[in-house]
C-alpha atoms as a PDB file:
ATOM      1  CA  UNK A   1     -19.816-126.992  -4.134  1.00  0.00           C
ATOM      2  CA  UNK A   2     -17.648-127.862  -1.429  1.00  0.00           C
ATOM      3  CA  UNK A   3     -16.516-125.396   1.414  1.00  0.00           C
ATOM      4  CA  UNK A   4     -13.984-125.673   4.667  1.00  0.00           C
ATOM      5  CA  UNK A   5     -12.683-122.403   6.648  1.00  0.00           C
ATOM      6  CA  UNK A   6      -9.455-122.452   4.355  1.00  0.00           C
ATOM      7  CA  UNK A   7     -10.496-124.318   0.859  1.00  0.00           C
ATOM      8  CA  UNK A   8     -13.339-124.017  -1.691  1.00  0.00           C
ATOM      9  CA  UNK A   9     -14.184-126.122  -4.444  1.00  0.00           C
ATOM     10  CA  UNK A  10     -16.893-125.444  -7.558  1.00  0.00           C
ATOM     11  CA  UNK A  11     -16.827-128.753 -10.059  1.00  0.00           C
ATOM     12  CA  UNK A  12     -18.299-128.219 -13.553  1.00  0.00           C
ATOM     13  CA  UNK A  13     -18.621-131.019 -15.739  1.00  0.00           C
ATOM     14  CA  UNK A  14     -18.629-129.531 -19.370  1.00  0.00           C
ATOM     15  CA  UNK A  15     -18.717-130.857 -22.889  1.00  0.00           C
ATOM     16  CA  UNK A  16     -14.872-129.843 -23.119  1.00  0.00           C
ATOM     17  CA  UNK A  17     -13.313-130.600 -20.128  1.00  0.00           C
ATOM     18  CA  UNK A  18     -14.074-131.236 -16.229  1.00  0.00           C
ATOM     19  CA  UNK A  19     -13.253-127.945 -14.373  1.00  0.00           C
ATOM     20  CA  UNK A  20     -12.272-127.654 -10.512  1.00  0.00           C
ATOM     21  CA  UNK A  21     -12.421-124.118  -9.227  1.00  0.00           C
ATOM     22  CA  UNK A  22     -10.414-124.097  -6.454  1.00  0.00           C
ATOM     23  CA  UNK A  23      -9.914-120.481  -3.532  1.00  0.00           C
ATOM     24  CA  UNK A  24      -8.194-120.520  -0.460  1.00  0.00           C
ATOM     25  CA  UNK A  25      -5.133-121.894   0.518  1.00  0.00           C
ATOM     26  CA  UNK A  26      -3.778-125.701  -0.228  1.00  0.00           C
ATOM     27  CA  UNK A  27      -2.109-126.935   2.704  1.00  0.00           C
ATOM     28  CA  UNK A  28      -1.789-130.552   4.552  1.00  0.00           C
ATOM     29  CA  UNK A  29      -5.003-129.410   6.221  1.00  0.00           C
ATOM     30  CA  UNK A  30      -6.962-128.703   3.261  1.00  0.00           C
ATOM     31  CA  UNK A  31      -5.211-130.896   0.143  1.00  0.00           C
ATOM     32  CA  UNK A  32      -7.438-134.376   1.271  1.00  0.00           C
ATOM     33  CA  UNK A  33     -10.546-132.309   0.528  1.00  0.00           C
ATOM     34  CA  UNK A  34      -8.532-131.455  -3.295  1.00  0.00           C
ATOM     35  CA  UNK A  35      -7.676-134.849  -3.575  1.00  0.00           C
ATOM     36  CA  UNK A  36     -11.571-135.933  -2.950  1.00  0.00           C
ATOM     37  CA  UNK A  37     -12.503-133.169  -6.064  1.00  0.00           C
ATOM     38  CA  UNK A  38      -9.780-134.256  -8.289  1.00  0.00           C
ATOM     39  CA  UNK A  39     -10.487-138.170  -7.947  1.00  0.00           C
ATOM     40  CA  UNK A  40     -14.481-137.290  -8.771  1.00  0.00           C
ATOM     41  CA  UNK A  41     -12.911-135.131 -11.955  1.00  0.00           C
ATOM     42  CA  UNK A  42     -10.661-137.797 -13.071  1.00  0.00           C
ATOM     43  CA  UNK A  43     -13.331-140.260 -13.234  1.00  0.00           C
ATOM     44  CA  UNK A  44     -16.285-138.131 -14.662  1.00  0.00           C
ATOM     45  CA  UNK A  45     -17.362-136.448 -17.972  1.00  0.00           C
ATOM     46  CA  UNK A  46     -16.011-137.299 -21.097  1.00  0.00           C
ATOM     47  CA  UNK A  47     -12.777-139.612 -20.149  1.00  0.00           C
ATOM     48  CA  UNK A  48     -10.833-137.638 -23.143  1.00  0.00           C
ATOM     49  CA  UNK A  49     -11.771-134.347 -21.800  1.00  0.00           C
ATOM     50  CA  UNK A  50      -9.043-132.809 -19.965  1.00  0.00           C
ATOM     51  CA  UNK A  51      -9.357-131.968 -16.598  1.00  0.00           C
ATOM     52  CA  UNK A  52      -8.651-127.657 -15.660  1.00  0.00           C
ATOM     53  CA  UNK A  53      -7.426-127.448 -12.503  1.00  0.00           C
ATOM     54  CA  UNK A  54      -8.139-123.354 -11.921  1.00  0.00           C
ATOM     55  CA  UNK A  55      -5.739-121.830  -9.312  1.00  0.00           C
ATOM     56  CA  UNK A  56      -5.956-118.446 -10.351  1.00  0.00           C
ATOM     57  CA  UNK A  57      -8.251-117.740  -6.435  1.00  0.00           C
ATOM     58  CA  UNK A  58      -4.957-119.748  -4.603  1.00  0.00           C
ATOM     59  CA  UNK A  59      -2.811-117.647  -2.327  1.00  0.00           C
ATOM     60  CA  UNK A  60      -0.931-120.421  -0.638  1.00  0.00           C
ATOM     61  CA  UNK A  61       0.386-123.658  -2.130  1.00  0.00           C
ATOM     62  CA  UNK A  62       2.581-125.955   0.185  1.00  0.00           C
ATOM     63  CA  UNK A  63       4.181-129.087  -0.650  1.00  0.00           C
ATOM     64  CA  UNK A  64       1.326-130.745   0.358  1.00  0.00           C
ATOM     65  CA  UNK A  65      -0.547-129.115  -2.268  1.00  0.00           C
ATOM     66  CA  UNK A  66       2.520-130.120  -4.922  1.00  0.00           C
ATOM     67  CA  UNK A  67       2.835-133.473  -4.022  1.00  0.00           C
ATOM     68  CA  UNK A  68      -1.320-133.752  -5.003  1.00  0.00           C
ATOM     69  CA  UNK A  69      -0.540-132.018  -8.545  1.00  0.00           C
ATOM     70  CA  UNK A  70       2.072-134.268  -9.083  1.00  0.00           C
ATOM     71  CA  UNK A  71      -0.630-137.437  -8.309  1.00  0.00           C
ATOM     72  CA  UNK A  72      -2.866-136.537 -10.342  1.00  0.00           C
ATOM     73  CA  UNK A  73      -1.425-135.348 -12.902  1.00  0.00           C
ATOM     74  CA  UNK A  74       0.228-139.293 -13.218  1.00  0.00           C
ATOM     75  CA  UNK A  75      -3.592-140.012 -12.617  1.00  0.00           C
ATOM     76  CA  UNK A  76      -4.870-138.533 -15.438  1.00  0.00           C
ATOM     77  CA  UNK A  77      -2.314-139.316 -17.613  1.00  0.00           C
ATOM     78  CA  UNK A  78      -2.859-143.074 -16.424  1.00  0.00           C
ATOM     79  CA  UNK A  79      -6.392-142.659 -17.190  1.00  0.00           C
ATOM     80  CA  UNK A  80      -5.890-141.203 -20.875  1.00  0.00           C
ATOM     81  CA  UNK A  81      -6.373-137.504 -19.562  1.00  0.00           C
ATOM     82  CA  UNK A  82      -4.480-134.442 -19.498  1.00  0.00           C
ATOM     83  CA  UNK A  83      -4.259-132.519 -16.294  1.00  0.00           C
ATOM     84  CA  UNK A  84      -4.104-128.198 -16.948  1.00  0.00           C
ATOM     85  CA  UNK A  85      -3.160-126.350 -13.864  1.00  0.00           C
ATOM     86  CA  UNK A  86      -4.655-122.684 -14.600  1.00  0.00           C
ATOM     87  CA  UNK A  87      -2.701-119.862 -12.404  1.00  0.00           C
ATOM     88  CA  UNK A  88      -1.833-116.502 -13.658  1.00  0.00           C
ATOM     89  CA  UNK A  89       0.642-115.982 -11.012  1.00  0.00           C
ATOM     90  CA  UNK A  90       1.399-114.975  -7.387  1.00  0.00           C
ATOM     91  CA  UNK A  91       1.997-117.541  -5.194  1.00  0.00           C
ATOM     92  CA  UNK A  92       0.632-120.387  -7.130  1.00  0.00           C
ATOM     93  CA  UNK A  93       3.104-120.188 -10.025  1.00  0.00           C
ATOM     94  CA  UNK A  94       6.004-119.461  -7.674  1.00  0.00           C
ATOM     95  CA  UNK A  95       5.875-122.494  -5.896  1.00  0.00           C
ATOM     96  CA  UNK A  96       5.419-124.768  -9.463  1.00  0.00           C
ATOM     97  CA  UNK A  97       8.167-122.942 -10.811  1.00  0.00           C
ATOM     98  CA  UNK A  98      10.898-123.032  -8.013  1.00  0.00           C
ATOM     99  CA  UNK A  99       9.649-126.620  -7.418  1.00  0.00           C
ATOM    100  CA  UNK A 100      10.229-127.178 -11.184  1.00  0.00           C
ATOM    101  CA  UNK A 101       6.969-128.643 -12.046  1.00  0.00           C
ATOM    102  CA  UNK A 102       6.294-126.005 -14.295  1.00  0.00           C
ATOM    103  CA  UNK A 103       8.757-128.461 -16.471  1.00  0.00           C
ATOM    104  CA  UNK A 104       6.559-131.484 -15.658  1.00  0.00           C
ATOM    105  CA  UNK A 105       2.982-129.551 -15.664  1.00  0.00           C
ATOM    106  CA  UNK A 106       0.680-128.330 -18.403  1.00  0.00           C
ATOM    107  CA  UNK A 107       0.604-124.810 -16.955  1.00  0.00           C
ATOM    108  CA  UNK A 108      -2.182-121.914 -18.244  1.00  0.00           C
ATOM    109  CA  UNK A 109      -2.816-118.492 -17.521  1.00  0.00           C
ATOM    110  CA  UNK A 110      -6.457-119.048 -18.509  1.00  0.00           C
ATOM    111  CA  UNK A 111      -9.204-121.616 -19.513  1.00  0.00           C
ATOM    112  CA  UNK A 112      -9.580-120.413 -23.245  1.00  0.00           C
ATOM    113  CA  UNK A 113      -5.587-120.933 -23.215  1.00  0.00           C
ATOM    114  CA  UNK A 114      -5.737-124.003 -21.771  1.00  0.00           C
ATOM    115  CA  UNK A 115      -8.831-125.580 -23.864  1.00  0.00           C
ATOM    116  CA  UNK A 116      -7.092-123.523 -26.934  1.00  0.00           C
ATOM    117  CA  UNK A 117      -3.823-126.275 -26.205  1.00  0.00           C
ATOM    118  CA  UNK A 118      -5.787-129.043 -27.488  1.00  0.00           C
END
């Protein structure tokens, strides 16, 4: 587990997929830590698993914090992988939505829903 004032992370490496739990806010300040996570996730665990990106504990997400979903999700899909962002909501989904990502993201309410995707 990795913790700042603003940003937590919890990585799980399980048999069906590599999942970053991710509270606080994601910010220029805080998105290099993310980045740091989500380059360990794309690189470990089963290299077909997909990789969960939970942002359901996310109150703020800034174009900084965009920008890095947009990375790695070309990261992952580079690397045979699938990145899910999980939010059910708020903030989170606001800013992939009005951004339009939610066009260019896998986008889940849940883990079940976003294992249950394939």
């Amino acid at each position: 587990m990795s913790t700042s004032d603003l940003l937590t992370v919890e990585f799980a490496d399980r048999d069906d997929a590599v999942l970053l739990r991710v509270r606080g806010e994601i910010d220029m300040g805080t998105a290099p830590a993310l980045r740091d996570h989500l380059e360990s996730a794309v690189t470990s665990g089963d290299q077909a698993a997909p990789v969960l990106l939970d942002l359901t504990k996310v109150g703020f997400l800034a174009s900084a914090g965009l920008a890095l979903l947009v990375e790695y999700h070309t990261r992952c899909r580079d690397a045979g992988r699938s990145l899910r962002v999980l939010t059910d909501g708020g903030a989170v989904l606001r800013a992939i939505q009005v951004s339009s990502l939610d066009n260019v993201l896998e986008v889940h309410p849940s883990v079940e829903a976003a294992l249950a995707e394939g």
